[in-house]
N, C-alpha and C. Protein backbone atom coordinates (compact mmCIF):
# COMPACT_ATOMS: atom_id res chain seq x y z
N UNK A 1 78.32 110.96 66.82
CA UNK A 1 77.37 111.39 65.81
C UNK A 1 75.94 111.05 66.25
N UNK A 2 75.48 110.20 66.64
CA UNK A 2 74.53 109.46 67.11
C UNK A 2 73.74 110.21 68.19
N UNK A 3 74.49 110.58 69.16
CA UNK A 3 73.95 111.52 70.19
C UNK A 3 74.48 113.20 69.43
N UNK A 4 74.48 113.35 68.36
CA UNK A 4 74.38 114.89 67.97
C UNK A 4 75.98 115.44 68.81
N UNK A 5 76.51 114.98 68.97
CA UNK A 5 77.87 115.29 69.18
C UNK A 5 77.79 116.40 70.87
N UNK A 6 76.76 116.15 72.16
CA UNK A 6 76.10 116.18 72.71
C UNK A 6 76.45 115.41 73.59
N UNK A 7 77.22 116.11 75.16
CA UNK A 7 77.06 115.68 76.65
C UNK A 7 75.68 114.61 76.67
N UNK A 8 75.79 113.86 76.84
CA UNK A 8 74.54 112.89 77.34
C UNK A 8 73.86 113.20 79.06
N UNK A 9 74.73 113.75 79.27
CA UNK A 9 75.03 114.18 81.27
C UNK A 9 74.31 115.87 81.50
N UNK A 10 75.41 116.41 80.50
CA UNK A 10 75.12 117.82 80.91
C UNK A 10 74.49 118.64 79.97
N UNK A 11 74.58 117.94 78.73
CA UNK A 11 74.02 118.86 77.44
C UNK A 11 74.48 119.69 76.85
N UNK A 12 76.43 119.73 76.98
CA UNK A 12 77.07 120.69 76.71
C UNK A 12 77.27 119.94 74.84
N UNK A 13 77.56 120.76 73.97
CA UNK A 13 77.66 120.72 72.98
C UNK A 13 79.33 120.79 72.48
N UNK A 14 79.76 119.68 71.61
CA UNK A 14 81.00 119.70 71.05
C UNK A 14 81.37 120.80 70.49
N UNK A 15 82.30 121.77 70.75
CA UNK A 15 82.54 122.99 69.54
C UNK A 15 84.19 123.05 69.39
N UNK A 16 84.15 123.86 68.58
CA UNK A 16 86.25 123.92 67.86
C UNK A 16 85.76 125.24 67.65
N UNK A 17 84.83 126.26 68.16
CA UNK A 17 85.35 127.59 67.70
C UNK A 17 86.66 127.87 68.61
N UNK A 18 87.58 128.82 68.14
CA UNK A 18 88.53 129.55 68.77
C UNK A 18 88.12 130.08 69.96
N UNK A 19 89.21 129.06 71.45
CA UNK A 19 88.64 129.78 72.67
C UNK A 19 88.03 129.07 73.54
N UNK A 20 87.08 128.37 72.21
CA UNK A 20 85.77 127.69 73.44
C UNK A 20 85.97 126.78 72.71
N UNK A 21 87.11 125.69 72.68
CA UNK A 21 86.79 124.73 72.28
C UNK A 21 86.16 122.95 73.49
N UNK A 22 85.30 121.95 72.65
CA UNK A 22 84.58 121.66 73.59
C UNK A 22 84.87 120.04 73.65
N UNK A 23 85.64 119.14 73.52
CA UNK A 23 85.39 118.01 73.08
C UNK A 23 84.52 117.06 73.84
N UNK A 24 83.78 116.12 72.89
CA UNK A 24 82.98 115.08 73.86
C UNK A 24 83.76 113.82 73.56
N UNK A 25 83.65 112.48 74.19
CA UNK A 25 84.52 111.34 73.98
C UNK A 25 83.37 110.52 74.33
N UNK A 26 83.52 108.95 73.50
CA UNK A 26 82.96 107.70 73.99
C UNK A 26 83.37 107.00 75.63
N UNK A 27 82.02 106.88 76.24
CA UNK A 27 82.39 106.20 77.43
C UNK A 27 81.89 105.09 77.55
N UNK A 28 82.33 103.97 77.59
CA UNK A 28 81.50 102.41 77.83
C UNK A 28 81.25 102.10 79.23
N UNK A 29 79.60 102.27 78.96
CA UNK A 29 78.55 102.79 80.32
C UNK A 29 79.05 100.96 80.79
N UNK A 30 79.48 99.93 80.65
CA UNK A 30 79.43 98.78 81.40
C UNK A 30 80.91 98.55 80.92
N UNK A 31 81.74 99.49 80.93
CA UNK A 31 83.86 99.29 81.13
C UNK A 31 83.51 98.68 79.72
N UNK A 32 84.69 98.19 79.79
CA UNK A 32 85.34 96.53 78.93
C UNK A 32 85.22 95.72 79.51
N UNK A 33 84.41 94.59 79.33
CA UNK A 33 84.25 93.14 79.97
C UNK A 33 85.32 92.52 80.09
N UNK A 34 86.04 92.03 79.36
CA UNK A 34 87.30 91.43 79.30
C UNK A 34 88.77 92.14 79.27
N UNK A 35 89.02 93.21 79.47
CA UNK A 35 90.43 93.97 78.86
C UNK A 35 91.24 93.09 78.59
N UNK A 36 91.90 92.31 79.42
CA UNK A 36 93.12 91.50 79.27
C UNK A 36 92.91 90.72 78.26
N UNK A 37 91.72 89.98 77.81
CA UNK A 37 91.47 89.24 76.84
C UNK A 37 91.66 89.88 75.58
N UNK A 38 90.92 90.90 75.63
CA UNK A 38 90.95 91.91 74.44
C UNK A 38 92.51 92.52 73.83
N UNK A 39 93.22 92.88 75.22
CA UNK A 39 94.51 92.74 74.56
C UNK A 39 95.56 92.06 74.02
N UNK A 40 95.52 91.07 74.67
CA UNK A 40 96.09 89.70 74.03
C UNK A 40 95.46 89.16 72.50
N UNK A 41 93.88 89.68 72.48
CA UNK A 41 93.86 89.03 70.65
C UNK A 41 94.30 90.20 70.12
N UNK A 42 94.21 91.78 70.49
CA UNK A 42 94.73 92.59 69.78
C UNK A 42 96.03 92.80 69.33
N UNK A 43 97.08 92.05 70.32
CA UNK A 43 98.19 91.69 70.26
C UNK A 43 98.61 90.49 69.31
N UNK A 44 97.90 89.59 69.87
CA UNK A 44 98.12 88.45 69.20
C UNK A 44 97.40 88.72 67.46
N UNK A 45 96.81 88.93 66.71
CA UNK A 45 96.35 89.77 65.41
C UNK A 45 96.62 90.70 64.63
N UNK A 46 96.86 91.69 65.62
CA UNK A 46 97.37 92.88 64.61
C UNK A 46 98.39 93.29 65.06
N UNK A 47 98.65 93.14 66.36
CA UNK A 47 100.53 93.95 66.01
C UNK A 47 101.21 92.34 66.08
N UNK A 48 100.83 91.77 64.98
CA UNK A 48 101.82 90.39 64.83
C UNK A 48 103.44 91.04 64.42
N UNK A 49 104.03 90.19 64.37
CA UNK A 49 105.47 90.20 63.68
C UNK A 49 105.28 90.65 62.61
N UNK A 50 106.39 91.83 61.94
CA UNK A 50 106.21 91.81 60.98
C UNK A 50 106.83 90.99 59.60
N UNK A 51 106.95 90.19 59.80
CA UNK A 51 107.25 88.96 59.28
C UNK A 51 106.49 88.49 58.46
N UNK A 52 104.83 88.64 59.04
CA UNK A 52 103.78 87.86 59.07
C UNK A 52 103.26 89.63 58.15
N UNK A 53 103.26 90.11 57.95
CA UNK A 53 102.62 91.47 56.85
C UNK A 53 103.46 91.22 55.41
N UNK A 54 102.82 91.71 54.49
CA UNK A 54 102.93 92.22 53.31
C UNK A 54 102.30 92.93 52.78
N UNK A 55 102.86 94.13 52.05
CA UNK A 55 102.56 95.49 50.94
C UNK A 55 101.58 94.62 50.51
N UNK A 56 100.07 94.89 49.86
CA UNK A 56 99.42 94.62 48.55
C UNK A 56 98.67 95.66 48.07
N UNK A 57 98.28 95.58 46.88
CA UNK A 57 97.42 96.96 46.22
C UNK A 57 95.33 96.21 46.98
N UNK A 58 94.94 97.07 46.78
CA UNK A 58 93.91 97.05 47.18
C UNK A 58 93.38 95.48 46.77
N UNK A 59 93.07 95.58 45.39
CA UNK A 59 92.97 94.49 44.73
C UNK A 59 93.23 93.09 44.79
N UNK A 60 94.56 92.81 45.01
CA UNK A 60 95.55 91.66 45.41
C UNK A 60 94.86 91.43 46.95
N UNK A 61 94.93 92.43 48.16
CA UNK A 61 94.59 92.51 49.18
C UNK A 61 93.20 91.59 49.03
N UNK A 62 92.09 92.66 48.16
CA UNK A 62 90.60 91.67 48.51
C UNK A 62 90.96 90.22 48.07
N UNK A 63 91.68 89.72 46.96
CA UNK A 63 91.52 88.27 45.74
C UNK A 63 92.09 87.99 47.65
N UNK A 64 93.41 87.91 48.05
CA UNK A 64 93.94 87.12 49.11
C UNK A 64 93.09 86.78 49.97
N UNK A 65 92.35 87.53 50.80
CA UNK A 65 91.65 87.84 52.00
C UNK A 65 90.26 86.49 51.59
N UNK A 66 89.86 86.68 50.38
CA UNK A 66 88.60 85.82 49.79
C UNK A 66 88.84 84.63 49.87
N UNK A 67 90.43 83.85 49.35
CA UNK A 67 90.85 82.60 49.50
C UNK A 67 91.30 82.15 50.33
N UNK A 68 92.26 83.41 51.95
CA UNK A 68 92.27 82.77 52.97
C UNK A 68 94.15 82.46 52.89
N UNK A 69 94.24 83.14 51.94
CA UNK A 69 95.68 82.96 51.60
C UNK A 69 96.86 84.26 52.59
């Protein structure tokens, strides 16, 4: 959105008409500094056991999250 959905390189423009469709993608101009690190907390955090999840309504979700519970 930021760069107008807009080649930064070539100036080609994102489109979805039928035919000509155009996609642009994020590139991180300096990689990932760490990958391996990054996957291991992504691992280690969110695809925990599911053991460690529970269902809550929105609500229940924020009160928990506030106390740390």
């Amino acid at each position: 959105e930021r760069d107008d959905y807009t080649c930064q390189d070539c100036g080609i423009k994102q489109s979805r008409a039928k035919g000509r469709e155009i996609k642009v993608e994020v590139h991180h101009k300096q990689g990932v500094l760490n990958w391996d690190l990054l996957l291991d907390h992504v691992q280690k955090h969110l695809l925990c056991d599911p053991g460690w999840l529970e269902t809550l309504c929105k609500k229940c979700h924020d009160r928990k999250d506030k106390v740390g519970v």
